[in-house]
Protein backbone atom coordinates (compact mmCIF):
# COMPACT_ATOMS: atom_id res chain seq x y z
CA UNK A 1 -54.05 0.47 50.76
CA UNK A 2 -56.56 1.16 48.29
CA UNK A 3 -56.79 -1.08 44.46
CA UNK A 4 -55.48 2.76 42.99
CA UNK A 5 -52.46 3.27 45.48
CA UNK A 6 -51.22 0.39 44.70
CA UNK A 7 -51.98 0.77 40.84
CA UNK A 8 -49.70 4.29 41.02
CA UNK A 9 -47.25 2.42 42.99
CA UNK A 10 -46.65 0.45 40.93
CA UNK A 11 -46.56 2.47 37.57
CA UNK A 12 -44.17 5.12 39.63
CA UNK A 13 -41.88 2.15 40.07
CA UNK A 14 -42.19 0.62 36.14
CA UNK A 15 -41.67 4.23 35.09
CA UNK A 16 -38.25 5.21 37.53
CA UNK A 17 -37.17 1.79 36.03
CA UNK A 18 -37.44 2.97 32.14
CA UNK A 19 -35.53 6.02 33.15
CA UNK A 20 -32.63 4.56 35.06
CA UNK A 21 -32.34 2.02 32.24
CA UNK A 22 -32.28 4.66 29.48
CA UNK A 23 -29.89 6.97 31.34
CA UNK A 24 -27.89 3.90 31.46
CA UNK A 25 -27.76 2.95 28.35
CA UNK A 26 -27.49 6.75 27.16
CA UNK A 27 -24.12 7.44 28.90
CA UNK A 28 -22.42 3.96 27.97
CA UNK A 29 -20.78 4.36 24.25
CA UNK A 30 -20.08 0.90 22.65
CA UNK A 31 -17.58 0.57 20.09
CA UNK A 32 -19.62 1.22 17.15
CA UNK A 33 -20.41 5.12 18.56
CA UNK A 34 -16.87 5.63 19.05
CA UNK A 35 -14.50 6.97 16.28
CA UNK A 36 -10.84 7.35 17.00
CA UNK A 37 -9.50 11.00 17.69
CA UNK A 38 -6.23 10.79 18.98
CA UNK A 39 -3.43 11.61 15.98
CA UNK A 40 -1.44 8.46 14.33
CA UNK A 41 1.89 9.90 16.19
CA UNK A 42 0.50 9.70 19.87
CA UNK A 43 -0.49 5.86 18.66
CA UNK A 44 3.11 4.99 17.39
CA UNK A 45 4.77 6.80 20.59
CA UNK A 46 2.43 4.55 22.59
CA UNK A 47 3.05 1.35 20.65
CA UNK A 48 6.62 2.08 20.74
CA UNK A 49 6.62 2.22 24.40
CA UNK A 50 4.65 -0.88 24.76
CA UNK A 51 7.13 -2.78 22.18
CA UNK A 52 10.31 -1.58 23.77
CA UNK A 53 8.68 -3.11 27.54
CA UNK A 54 8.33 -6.68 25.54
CA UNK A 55 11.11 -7.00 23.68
CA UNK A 56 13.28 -8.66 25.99
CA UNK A 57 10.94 -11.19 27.52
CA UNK A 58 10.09 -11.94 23.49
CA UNK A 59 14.01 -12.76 23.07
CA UNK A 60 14.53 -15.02 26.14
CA UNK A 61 11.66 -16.54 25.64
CA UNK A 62 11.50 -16.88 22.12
CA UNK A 63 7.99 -16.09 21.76
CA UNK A 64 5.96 -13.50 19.61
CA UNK A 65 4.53 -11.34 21.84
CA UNK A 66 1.04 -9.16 20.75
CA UNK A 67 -1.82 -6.51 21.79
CA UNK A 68 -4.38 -4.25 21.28
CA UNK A 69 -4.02 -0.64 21.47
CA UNK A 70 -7.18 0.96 22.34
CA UNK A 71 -8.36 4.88 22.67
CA UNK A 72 -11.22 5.32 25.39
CA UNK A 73 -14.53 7.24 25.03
CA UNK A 74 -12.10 10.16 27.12
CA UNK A 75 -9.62 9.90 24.43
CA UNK A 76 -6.67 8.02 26.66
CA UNK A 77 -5.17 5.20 24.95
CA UNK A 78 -4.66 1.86 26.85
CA UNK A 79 -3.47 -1.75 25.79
CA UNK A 80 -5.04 -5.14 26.05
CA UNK A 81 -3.56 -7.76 28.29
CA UNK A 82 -0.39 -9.11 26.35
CA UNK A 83 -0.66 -12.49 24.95
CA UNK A 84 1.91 -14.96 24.25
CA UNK A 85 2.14 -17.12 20.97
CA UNK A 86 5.21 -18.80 19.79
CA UNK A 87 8.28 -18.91 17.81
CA UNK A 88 7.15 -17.46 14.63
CA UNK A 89 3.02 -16.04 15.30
CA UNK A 90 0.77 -14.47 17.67
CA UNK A 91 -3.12 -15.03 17.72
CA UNK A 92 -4.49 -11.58 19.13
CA UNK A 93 -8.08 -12.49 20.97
CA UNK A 94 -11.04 -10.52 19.62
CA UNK A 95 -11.72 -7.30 21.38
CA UNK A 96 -14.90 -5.31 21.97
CA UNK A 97 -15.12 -3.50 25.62
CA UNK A 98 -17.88 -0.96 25.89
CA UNK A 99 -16.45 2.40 25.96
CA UNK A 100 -13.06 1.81 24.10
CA UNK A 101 -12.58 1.46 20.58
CA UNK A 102 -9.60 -0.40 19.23
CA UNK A 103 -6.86 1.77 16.94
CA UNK A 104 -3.99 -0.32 16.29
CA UNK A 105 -1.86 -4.31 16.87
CA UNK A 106 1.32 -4.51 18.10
CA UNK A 107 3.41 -7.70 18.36
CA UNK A 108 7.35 -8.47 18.86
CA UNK A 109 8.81 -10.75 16.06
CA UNK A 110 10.93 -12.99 18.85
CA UNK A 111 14.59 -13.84 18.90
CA UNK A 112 17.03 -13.40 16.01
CA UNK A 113 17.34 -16.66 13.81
CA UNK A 114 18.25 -17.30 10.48
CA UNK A 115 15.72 -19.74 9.90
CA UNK A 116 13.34 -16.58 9.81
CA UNK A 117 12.92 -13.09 7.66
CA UNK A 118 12.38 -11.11 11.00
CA UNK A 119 13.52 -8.29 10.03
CA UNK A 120 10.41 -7.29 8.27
CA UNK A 121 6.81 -7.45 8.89
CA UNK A 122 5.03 -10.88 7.29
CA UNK A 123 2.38 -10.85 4.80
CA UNK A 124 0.36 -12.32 7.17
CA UNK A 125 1.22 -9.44 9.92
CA UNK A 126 0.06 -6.88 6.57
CA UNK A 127 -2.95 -9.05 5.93
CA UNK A 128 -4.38 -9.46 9.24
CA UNK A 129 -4.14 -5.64 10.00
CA UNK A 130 -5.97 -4.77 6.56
CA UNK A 131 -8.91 -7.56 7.53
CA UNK A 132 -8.87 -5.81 10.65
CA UNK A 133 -9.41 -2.21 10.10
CA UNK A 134 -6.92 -0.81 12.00
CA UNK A 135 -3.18 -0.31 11.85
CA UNK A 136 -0.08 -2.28 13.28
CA UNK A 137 2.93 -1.56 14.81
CA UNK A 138 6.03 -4.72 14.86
CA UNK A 139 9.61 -4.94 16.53
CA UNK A 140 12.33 -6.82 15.11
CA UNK A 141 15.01 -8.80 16.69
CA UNK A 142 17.41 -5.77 15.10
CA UNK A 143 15.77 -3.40 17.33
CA UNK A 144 13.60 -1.92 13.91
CA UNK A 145 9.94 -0.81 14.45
CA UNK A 146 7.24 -1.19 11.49
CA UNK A 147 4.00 0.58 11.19
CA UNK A 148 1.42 -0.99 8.52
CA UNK A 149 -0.98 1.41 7.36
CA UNK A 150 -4.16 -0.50 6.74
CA UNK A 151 -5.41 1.93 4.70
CA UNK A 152 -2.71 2.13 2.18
CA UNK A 153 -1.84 -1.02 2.88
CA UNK A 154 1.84 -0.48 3.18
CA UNK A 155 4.90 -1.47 6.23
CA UNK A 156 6.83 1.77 6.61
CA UNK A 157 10.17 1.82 8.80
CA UNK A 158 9.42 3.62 11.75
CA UNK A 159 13.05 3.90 12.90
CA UNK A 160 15.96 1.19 12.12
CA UNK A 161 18.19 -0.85 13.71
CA UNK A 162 18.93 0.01 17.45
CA UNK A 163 16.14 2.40 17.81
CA UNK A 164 14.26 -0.22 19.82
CA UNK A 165 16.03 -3.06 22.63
CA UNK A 166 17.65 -5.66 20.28
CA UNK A 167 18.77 -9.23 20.87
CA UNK A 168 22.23 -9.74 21.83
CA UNK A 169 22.05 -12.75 19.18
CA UNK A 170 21.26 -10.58 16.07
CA UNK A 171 23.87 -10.72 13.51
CA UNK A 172 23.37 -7.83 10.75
CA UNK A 173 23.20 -9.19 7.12
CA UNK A 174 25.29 -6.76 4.77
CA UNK A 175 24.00 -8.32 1.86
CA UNK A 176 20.14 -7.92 2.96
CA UNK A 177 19.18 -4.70 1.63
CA UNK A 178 15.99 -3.68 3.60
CA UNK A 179 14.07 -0.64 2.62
CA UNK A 180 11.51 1.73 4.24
CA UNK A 181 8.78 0.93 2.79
CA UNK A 182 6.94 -2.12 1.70
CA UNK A 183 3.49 -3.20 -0.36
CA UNK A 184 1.65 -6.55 -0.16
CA UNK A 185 3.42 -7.45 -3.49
CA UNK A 186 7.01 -6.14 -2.96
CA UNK A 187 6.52 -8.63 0.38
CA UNK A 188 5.16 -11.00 -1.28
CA UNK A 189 8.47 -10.93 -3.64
CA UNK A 190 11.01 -10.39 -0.62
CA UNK A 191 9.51 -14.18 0.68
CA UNK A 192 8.85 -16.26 -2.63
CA UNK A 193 12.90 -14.85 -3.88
CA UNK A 194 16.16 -16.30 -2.70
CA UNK A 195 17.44 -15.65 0.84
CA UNK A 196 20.38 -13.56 1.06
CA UNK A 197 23.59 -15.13 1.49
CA UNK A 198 24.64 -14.32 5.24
């Protein structure tokens, strides 16, 4: 084999590797190319769904349950492995898979107890999903579900008690009036006032 075979050989080869390598990369979206196009109701059906499956391992095992909705580069929505925290939180793990771009949390609030207001979303639940750029969907004990708009930066009552599993334990509190809708401050009130006497 002559010194200029093996010269175009070897180009051919360095060549066909560019191009497999940019096809590659050309047909794999990251997270940063993809923009979510699925509407906000097909995201709270789907969070819902995934909410309702938890809530009763969340009760008996007195844990707050949480995960990551996602909608992939075909526009199907999926959910992160569900991760376990404890009594009164839920550390979500940071997410960034090629190809799927994340549109909303979820997490279960646990079992009823008086020693917590878990009938409503936290600040820290609002807060976190603000930081994070992307809504959030919580259950309650009462069977309520909350979606926080990050954006507006409000909890709104999805549906109320009894629309989702509840805990045999919860106990209604007549004298805790809970309304639909919520800002940072009018939470921030609801936890700094007195508790309602129940």
């Amino acid at each position: 084999m002559t010194q200029s075979t093996t010269r175009l050989i070897y180009g051919l080869c360095a060549l066909a590797f560019v191009v497999i390598i940019a096809r590659a990369y050309m047909n794999v979206k990251g997270t940063d190319a993809l923009q979510p196009t699925l509407p906000q109701s097909q995201v709270q059906a789907f969070a819902k769904e995934q909410l309702d499956a938890l809530q009763t391992r969340s009760f008996a095992e007195n844990i707050e349950l949480c995960g990551i909705i996602f909608e992939t580069s075909e526009g199907e929505l999926g959910a992160s492995r569900k991760i376990g925290g404890d009594e009164s939180t839920c550390d979500l793990s940071y997410f960034d898979e090629p190809g799927m771009v994340p549109v909303a949390s979820f997490h279960t609030h646990g079992r009823f107890s008086r020693d917590y207001d878990t009938e409503v979303p936290s600040l820290t639940d609002i807060q976190s999903d603000i930081e994070s750029g992307f809504d959030g969907y919580v259950s309650t004990p009462g069977g309520r579900l909350w979606h926080i708009d990050h954006e507006a930066q409000v909890a709104n009552l999805v549906c109320g008690p009894n629309c989702m599993i509840q805990d045999a334990r919860y106990e209604p509190c007549e004298d805790d009036v809970i309304p639909d809708r919520f800002t940072i401050s009018q939470l921030a009130d609801r936890f700094s006032g007195p508790s309602p006497s129940c």
